[in-house]
C-alpha atoms as a PDB file:
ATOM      1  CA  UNK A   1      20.376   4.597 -21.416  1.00  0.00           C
ATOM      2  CA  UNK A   2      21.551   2.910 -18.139  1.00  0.00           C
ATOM      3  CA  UNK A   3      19.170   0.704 -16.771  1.00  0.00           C
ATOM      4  CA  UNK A   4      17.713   1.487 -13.431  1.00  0.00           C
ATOM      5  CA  UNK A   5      19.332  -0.571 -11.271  1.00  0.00           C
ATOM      6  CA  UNK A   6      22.864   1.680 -12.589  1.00  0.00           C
ATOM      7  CA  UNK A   7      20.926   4.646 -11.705  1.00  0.00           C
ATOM      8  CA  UNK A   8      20.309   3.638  -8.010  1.00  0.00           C
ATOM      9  CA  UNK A   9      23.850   2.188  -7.149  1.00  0.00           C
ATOM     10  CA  UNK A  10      25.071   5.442  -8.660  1.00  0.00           C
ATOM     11  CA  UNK A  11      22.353   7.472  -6.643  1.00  0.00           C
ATOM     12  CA  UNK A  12      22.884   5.704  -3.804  1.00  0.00           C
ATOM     13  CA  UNK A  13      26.866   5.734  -4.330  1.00  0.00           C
ATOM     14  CA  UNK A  14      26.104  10.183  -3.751  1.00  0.00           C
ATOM     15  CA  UNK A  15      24.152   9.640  -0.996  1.00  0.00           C
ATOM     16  CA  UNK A  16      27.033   7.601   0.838  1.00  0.00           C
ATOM     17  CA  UNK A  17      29.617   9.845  -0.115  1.00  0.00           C
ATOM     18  CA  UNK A  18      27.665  13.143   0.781  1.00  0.00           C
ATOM     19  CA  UNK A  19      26.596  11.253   4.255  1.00  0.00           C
ATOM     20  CA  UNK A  20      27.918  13.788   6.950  1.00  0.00           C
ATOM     21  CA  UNK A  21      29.677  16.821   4.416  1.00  0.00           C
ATOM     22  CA  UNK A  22      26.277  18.692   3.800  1.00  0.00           C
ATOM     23  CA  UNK A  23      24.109  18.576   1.192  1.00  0.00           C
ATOM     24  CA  UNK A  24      24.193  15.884  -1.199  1.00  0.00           C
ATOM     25  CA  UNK A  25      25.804  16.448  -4.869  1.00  0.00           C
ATOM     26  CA  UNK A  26      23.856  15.115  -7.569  1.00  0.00           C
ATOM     27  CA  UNK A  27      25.183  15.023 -11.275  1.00  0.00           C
ATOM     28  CA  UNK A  28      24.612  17.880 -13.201  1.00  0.00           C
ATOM     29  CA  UNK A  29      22.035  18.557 -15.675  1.00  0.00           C
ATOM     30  CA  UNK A  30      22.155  18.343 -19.470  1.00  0.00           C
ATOM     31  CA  UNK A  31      22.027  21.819 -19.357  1.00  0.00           C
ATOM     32  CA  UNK A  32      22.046  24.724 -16.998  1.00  0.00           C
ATOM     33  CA  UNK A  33      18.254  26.158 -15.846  1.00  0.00           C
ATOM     34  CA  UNK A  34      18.165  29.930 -17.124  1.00  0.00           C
ATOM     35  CA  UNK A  35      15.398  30.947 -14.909  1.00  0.00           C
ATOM     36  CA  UNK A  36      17.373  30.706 -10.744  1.00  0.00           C
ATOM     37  CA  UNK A  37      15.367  29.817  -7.619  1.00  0.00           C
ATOM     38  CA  UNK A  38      16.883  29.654  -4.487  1.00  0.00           C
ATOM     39  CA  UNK A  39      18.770  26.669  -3.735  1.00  0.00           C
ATOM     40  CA  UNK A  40      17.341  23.701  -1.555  1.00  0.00           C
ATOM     41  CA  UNK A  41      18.108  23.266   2.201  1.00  0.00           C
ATOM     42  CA  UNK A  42      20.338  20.851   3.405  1.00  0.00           C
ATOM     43  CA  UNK A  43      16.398  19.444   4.947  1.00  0.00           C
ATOM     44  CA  UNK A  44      14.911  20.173   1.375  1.00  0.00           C
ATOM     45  CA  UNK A  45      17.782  18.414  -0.354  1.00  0.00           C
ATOM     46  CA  UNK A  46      17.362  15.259   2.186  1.00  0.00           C
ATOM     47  CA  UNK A  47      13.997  14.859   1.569  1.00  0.00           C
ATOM     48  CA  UNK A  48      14.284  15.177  -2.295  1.00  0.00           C
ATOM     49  CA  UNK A  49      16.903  12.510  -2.150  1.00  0.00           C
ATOM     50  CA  UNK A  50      14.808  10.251  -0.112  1.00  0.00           C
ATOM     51  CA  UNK A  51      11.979  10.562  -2.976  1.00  0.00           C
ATOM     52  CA  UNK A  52      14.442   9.999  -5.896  1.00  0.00           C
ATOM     53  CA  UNK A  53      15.839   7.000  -3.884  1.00  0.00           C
ATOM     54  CA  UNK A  54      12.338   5.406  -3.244  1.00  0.00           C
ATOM     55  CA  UNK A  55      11.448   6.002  -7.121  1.00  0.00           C
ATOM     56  CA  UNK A  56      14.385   4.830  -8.372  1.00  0.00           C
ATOM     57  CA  UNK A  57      13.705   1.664  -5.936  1.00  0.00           C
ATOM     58  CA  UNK A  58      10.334   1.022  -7.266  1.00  0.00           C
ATOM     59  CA  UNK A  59      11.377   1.441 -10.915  1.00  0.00           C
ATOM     60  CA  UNK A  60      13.712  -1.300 -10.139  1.00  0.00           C
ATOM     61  CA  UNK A  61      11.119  -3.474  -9.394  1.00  0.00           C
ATOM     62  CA  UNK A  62       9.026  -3.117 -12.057  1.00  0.00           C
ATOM     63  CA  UNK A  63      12.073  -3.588 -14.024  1.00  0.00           C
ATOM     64  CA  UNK A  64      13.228  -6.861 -12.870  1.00  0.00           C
ATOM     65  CA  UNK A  65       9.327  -7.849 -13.028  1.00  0.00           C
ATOM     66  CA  UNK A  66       9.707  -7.308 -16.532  1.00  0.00           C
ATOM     67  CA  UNK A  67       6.410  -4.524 -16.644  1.00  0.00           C
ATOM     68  CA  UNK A  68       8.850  -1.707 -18.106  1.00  0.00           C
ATOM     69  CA  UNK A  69       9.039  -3.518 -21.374  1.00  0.00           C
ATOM     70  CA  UNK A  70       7.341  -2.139 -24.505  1.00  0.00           C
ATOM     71  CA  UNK A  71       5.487  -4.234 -26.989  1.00  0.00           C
ATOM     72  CA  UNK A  72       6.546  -3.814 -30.218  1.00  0.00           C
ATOM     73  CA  UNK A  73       5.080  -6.448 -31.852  1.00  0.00           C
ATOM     74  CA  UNK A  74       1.913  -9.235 -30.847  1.00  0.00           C
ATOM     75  CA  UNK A  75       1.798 -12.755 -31.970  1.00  0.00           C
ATOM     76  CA  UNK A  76      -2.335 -13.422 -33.439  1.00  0.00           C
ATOM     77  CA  UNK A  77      -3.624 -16.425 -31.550  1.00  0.00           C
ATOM     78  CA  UNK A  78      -3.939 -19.454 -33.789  1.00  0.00           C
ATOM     79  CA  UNK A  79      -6.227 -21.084 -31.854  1.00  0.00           C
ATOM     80  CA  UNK A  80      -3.563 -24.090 -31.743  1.00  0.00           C
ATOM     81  CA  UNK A  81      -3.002 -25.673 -27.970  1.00  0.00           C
ATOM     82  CA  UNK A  82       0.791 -25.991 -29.296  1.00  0.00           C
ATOM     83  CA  UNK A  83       0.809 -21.758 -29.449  1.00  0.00           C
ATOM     84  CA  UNK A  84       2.542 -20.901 -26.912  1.00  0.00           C
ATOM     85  CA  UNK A  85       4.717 -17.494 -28.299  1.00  0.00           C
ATOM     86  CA  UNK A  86       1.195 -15.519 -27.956  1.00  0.00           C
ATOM     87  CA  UNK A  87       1.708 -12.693 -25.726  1.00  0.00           C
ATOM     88  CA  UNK A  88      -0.309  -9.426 -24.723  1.00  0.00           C
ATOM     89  CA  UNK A  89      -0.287  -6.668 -27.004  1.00  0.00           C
ATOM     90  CA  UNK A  90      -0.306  -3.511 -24.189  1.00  0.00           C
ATOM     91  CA  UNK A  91       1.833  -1.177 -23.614  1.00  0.00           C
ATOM     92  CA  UNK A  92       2.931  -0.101 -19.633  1.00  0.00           C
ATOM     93  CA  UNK A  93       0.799   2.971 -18.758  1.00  0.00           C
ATOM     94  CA  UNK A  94      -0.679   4.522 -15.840  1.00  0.00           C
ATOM     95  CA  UNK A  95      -3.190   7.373 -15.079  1.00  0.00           C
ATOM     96  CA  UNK A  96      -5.193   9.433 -12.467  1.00  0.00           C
ATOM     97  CA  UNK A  97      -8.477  10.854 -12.410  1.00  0.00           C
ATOM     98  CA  UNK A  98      -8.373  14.754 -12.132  1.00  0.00           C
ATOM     99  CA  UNK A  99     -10.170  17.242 -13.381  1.00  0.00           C
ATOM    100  CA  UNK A 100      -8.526  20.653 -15.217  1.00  0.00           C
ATOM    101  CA  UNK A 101      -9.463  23.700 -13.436  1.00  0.00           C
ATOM    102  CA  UNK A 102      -9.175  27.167 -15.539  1.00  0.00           C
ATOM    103  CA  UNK A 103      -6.673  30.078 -13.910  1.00  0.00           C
ATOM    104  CA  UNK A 104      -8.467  32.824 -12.290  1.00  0.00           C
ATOM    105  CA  UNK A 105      -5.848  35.232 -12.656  1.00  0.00           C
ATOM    106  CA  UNK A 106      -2.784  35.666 -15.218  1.00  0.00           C
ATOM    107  CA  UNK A 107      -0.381  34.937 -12.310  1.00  0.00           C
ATOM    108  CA  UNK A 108      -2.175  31.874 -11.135  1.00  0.00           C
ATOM    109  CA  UNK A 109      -1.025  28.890 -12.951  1.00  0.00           C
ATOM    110  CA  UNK A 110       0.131  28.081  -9.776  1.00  0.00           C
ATOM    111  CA  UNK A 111      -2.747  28.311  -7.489  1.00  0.00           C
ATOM    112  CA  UNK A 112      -4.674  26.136 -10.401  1.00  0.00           C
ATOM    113  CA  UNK A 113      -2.229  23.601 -10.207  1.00  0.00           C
ATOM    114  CA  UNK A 114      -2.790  23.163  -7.166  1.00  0.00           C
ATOM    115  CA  UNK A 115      -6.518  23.149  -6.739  1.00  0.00           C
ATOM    116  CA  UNK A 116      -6.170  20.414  -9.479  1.00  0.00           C
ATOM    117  CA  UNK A 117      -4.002  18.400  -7.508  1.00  0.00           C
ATOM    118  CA  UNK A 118      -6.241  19.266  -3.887  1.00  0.00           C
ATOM    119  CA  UNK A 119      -9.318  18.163  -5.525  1.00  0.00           C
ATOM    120  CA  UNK A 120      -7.776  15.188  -6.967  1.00  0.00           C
ATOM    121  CA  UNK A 121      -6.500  14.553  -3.578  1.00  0.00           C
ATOM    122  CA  UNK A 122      -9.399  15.341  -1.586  1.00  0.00           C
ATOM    123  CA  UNK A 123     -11.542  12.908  -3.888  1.00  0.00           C
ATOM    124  CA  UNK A 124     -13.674  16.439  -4.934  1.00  0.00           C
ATOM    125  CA  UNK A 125     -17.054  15.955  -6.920  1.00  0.00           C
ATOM    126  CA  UNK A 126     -16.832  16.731 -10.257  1.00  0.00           C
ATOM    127  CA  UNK A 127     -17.365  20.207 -10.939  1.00  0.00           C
ATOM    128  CA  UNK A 128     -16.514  21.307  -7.223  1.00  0.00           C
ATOM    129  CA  UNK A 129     -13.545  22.464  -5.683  1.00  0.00           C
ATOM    130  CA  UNK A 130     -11.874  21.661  -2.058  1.00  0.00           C
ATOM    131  CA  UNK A 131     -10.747  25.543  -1.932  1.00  0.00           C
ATOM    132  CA  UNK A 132     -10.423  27.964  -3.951  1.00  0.00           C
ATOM    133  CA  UNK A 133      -7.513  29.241  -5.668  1.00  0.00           C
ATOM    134  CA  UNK A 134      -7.219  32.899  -4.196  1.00  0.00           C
ATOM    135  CA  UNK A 135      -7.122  30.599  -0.559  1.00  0.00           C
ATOM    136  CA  UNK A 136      -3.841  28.389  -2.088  1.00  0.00           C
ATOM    137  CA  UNK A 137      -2.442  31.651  -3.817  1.00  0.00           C
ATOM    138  CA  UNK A 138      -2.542  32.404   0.060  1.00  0.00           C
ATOM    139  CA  UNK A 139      -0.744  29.450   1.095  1.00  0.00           C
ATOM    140  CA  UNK A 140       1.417  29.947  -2.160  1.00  0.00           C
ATOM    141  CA  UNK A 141       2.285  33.997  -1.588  1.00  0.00           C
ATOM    142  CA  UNK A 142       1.811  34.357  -5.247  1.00  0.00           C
ATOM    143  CA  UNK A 143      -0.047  37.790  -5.430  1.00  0.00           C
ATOM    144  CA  UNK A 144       3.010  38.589  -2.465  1.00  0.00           C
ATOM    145  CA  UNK A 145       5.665  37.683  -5.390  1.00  0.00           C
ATOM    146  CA  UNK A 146       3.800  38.101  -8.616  1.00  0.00           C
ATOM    147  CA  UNK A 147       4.097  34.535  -9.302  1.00  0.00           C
ATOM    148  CA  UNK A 148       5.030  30.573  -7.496  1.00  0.00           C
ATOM    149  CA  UNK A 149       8.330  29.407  -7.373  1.00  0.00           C
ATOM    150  CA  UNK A 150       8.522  25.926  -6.828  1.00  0.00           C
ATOM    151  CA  UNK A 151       9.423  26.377  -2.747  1.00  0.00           C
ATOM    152  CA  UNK A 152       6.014  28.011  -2.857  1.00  0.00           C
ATOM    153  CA  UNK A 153       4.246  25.804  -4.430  1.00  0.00           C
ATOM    154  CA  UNK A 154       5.756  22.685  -2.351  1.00  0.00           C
ATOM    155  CA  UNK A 155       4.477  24.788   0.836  1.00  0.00           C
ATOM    156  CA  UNK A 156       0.839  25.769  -0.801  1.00  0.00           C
ATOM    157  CA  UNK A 157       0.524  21.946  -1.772  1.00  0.00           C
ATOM    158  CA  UNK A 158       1.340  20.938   2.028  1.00  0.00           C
ATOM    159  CA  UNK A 159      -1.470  22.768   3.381  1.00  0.00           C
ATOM    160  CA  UNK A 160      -3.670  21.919   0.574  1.00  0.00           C
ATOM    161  CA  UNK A 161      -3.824  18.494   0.643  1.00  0.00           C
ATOM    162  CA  UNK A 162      -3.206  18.072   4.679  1.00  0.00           C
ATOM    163  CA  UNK A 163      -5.225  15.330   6.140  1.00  0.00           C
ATOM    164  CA  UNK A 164      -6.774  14.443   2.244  1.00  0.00           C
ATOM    165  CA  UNK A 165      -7.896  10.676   2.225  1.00  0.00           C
ATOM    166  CA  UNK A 166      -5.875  10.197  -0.751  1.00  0.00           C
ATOM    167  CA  UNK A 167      -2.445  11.837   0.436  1.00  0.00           C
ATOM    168  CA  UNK A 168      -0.035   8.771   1.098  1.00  0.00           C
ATOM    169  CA  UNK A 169       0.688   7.949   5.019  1.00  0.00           C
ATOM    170  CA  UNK A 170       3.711   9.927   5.766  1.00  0.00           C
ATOM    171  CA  UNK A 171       3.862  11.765   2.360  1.00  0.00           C
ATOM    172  CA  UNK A 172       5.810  14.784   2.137  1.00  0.00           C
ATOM    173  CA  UNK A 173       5.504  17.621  -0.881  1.00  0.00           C
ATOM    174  CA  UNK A 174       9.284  17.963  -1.782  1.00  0.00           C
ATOM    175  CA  UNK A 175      11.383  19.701  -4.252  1.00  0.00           C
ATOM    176  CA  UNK A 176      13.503  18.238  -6.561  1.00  0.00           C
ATOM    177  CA  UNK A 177      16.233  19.280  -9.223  1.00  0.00           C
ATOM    178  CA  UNK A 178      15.856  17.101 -12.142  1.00  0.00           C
ATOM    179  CA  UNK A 179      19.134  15.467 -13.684  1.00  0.00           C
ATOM    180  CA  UNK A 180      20.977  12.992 -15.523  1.00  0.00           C
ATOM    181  CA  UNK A 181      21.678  10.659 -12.657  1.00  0.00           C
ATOM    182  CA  UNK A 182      22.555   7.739 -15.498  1.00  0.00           C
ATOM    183  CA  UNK A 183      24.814  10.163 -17.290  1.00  0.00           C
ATOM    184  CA  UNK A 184      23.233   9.352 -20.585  1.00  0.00           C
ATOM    185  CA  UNK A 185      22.890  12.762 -21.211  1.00  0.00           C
ATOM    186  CA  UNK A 186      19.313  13.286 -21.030  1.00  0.00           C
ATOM    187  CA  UNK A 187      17.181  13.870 -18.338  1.00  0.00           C
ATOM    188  CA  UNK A 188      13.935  12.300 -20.156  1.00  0.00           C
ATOM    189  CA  UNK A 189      14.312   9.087 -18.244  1.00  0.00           C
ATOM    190  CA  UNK A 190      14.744  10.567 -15.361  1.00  0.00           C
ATOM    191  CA  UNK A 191      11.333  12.151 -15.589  1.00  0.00           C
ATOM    192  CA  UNK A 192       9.531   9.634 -17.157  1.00  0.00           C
ATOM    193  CA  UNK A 193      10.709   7.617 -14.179  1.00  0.00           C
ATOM    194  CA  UNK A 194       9.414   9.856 -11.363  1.00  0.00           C
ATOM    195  CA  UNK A 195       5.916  10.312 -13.041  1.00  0.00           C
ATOM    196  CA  UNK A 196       5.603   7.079 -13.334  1.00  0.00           C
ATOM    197  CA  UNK A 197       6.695   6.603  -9.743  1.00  0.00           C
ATOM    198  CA  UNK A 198       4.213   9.162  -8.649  1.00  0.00           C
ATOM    199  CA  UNK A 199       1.255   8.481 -10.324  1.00  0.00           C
ATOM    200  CA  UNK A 200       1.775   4.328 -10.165  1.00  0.00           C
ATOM    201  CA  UNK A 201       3.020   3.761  -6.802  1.00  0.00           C
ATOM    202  CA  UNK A 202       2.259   6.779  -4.699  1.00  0.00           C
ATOM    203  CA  UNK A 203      -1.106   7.558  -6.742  1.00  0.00           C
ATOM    204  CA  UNK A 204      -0.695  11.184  -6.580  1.00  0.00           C
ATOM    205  CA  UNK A 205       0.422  14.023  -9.423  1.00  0.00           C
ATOM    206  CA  UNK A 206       3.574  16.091  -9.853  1.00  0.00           C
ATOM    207  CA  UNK A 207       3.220  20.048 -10.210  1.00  0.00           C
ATOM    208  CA  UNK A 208       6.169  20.800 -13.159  1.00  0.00           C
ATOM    209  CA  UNK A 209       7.044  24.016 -14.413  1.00  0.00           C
ATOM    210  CA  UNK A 210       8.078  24.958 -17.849  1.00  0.00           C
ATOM    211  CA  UNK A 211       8.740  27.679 -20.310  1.00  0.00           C
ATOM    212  CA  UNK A 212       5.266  26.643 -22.365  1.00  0.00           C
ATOM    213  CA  UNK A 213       6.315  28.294 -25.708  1.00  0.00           C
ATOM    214  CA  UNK A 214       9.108  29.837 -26.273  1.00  0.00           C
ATOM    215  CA  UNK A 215      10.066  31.210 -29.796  1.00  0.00           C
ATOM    216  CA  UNK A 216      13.492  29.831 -29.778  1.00  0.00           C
ATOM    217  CA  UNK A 217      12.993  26.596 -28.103  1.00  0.00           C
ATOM    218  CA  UNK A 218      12.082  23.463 -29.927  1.00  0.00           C
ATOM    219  CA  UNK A 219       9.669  22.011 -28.537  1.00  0.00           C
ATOM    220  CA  UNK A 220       6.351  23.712 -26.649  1.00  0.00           C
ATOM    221  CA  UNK A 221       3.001  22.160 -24.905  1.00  0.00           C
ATOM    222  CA  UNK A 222       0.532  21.194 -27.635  1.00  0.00           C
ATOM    223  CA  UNK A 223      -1.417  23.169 -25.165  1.00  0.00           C
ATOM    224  CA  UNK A 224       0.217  26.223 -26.283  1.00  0.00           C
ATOM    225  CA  UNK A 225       0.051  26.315 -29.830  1.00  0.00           C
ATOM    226  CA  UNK A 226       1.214  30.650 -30.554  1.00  0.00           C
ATOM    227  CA  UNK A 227       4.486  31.615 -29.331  1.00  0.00           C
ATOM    228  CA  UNK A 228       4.558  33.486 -25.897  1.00  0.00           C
ATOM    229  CA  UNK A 229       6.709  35.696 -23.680  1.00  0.00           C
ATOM    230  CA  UNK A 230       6.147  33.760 -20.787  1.00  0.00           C
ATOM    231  CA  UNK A 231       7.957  33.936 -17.303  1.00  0.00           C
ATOM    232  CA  UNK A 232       7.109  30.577 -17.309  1.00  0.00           C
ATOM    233  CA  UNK A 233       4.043  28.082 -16.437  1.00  0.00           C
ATOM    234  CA  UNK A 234       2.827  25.044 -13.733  1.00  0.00           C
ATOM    235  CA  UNK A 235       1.134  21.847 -15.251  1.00  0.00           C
ATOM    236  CA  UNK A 236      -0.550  19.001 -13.233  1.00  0.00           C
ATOM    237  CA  UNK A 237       1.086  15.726 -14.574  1.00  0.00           C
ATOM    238  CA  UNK A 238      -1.282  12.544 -14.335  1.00  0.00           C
ATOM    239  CA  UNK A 239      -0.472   9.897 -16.445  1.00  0.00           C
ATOM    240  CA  UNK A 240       2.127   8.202 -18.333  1.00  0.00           C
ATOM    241  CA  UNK A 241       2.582   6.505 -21.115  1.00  0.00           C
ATOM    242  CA  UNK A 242       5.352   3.894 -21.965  1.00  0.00           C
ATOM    243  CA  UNK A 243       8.594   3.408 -20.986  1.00  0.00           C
ATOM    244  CA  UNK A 244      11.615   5.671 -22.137  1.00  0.00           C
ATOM    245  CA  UNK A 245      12.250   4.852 -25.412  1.00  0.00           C
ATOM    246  CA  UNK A 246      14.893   7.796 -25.746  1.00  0.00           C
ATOM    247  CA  UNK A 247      12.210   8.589 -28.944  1.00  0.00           C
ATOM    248  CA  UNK A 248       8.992  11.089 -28.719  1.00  0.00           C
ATOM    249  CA  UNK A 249       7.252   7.318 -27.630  1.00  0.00           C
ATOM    250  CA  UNK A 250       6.602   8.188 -24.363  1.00  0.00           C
ATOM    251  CA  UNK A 251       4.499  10.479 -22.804  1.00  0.00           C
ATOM    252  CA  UNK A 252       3.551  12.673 -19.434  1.00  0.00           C
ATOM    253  CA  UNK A 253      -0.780  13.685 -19.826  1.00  0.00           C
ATOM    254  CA  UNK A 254      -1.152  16.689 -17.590  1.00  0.00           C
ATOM    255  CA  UNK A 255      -3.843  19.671 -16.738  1.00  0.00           C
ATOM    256  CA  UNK A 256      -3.333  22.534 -17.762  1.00  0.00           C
ATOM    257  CA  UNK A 257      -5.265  25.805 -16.693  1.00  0.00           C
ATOM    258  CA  UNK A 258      -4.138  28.634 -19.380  1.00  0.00           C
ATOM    259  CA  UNK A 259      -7.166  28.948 -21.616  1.00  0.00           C
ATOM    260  CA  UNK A 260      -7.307  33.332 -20.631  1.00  0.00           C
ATOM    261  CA  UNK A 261      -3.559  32.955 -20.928  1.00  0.00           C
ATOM    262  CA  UNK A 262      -2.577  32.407 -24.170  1.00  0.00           C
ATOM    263  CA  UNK A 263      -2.867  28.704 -23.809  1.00  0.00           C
ATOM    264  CA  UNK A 264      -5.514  26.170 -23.185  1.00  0.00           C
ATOM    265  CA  UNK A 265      -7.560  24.272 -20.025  1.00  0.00           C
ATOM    266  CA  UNK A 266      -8.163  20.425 -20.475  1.00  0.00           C
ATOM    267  CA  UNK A 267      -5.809  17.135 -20.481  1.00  0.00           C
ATOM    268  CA  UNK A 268      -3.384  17.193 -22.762  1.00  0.00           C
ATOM    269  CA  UNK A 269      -0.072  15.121 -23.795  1.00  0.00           C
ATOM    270  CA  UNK A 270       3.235  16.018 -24.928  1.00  0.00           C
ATOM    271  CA  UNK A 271       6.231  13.573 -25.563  1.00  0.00           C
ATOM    272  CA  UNK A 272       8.499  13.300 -22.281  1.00  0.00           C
ATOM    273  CA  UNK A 273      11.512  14.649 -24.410  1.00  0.00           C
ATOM    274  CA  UNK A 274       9.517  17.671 -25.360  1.00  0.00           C
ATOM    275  CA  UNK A 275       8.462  18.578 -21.649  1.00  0.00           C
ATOM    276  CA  UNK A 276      11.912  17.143 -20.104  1.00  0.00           C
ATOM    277  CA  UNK A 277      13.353  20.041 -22.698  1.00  0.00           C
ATOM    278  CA  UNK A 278      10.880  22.424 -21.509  1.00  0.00           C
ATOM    279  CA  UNK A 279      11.549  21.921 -17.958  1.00  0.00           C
ATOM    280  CA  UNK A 280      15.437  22.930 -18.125  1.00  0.00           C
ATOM    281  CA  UNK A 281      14.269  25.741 -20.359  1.00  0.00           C
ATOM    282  CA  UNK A 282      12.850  27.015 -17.028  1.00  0.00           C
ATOM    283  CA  UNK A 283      13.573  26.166 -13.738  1.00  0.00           C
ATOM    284  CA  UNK A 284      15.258  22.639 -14.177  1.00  0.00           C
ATOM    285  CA  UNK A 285      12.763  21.192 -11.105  1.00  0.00           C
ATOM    286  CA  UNK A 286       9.474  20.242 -10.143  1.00  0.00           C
ATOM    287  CA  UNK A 287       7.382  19.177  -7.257  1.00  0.00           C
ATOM    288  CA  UNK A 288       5.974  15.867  -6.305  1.00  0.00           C
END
């Protein structure tokens, strides 16, 4: 894996070079979403870029600080003033506090998702909700489609967080393709990256769809444990675990709201391989 300071000279290498000829081009993916939205605005596109920039900034810092270094082994304490090889035994991790909220319809995965993320962001009371999720289906037009695509979404989270105490100063629900900006060949670190980004320095969760199980894909959400034909299916990621290892080390914790659905409602945790996987199964983007 390049490290991230490769990443953003090569990031911000596209952003020159698209300055001024429309909308920026971004490597491609490791492989090529089956499941088509419509494509991002030149606006959309900007705004994405100015997200992956700042993450990619902030990962470089905690890089050069050294805190994106996993402990693989601890040195015991001897007790011995001369011991000075003993180090902390931790590994780099970050979480928020939300709350999994159960779909009320089969089409609302969505909706939930975002009532997760709106109480989260509206500090809710445990138990309570900020609004319900036939009013952000509303804001979402998923009983108008039949479902959320991620433009949706971005707009339903917009209006459901608006003028929340813990929605960043200036922050901005955006849209973003996920790829292999190191050309490594995976996009893992990529997305292990921007949740960590999210949840560390901006304090907020990502909304990510995937394909939850499919019968011919490898991997699936421990949250869906039987095989389903699924158009596909939004998560609330909260929390990380580790930094990319390029192994099934590190992990994404997320919501999910499926339990009527063929899946399960709680916190759960997959390896960021398995849900990088399941998000190009799908849609190849998410929303943070």
């Amino acid at each position: 894996m390049f490290s991230i300071r490769i990443a953003l000279a090569v990031f911000t290498a596209v952003l020159i070079l698209g300055t001024g000829v429309g909308p920026v081009a971004a490597a491609k993916p490791s492989a090529a979403p089956p499941t088509a939205e419509r494509p991002l605005t030149p606006s959309e596109q900007a705004a994405s870029d100015r997200r992956v920039a700042a993450a990619l900034a902030y990962l470089a810092t905690t890089q050069a600080a050294g805190m994106d270094v996993v402990t693989l082994g601890c040195v015991t304490p001897t007790g011995s003033t001369t011991d000075a090889t003993t180090q902390a035994c931790s590994v780099p991790q970050g979480f928020l506090a939300v709350e999994a909220r159960d779909q009320t319809k089969g089409i609302y995965c969505g909706p939930a998702t975002g009532q997760v993320i709106a109480n989260y962001s509206w500090a809710t009371a445990a138990g309570a909700n900020k609004y319900t999720q036939a009013k952000i289906a509303g804001w979402m037009q998923t009983d108008v489609f039949g479902g959320t695509s991620a433009p949706y979404l971005e707009d339903g989270l917009e209006a459901a967080t608006a003028g929340s105490p813990r929605r960043p100063a200036g922050w901005d629900w955006v849209v973003t393709d996920l790829r292999d900006l190191d050309g490594d060949g995976t996009v893992g670190d990529e997305l292990q990256g921007f949740v960590r980004s999210n949840v560390s320095s901006s304090k907020m969760p990502l909304a990510i769809p995937v394909k939850p199980h499919d019968r011919n894909s490898a991997f699936h959400l421990v949250s869906w444990p039987k095989p389903v034909a699924s158009i596909g299916h939004w998560i609330a990621a909260y929390g990380w675990y580790s930094a990319w290892t390029g192994t099934d080390f590190a992990r994404i914790y997320y919501a999910d709201s499926s339990r009527d659905e063929g899946g399960s409602t709680g916190k759960f945790w997959d390896p960021t391989r398995h849900i990088a996987a399941l998000i190009m199964e799908h849609t190849g983007r998410f929303v943070w």
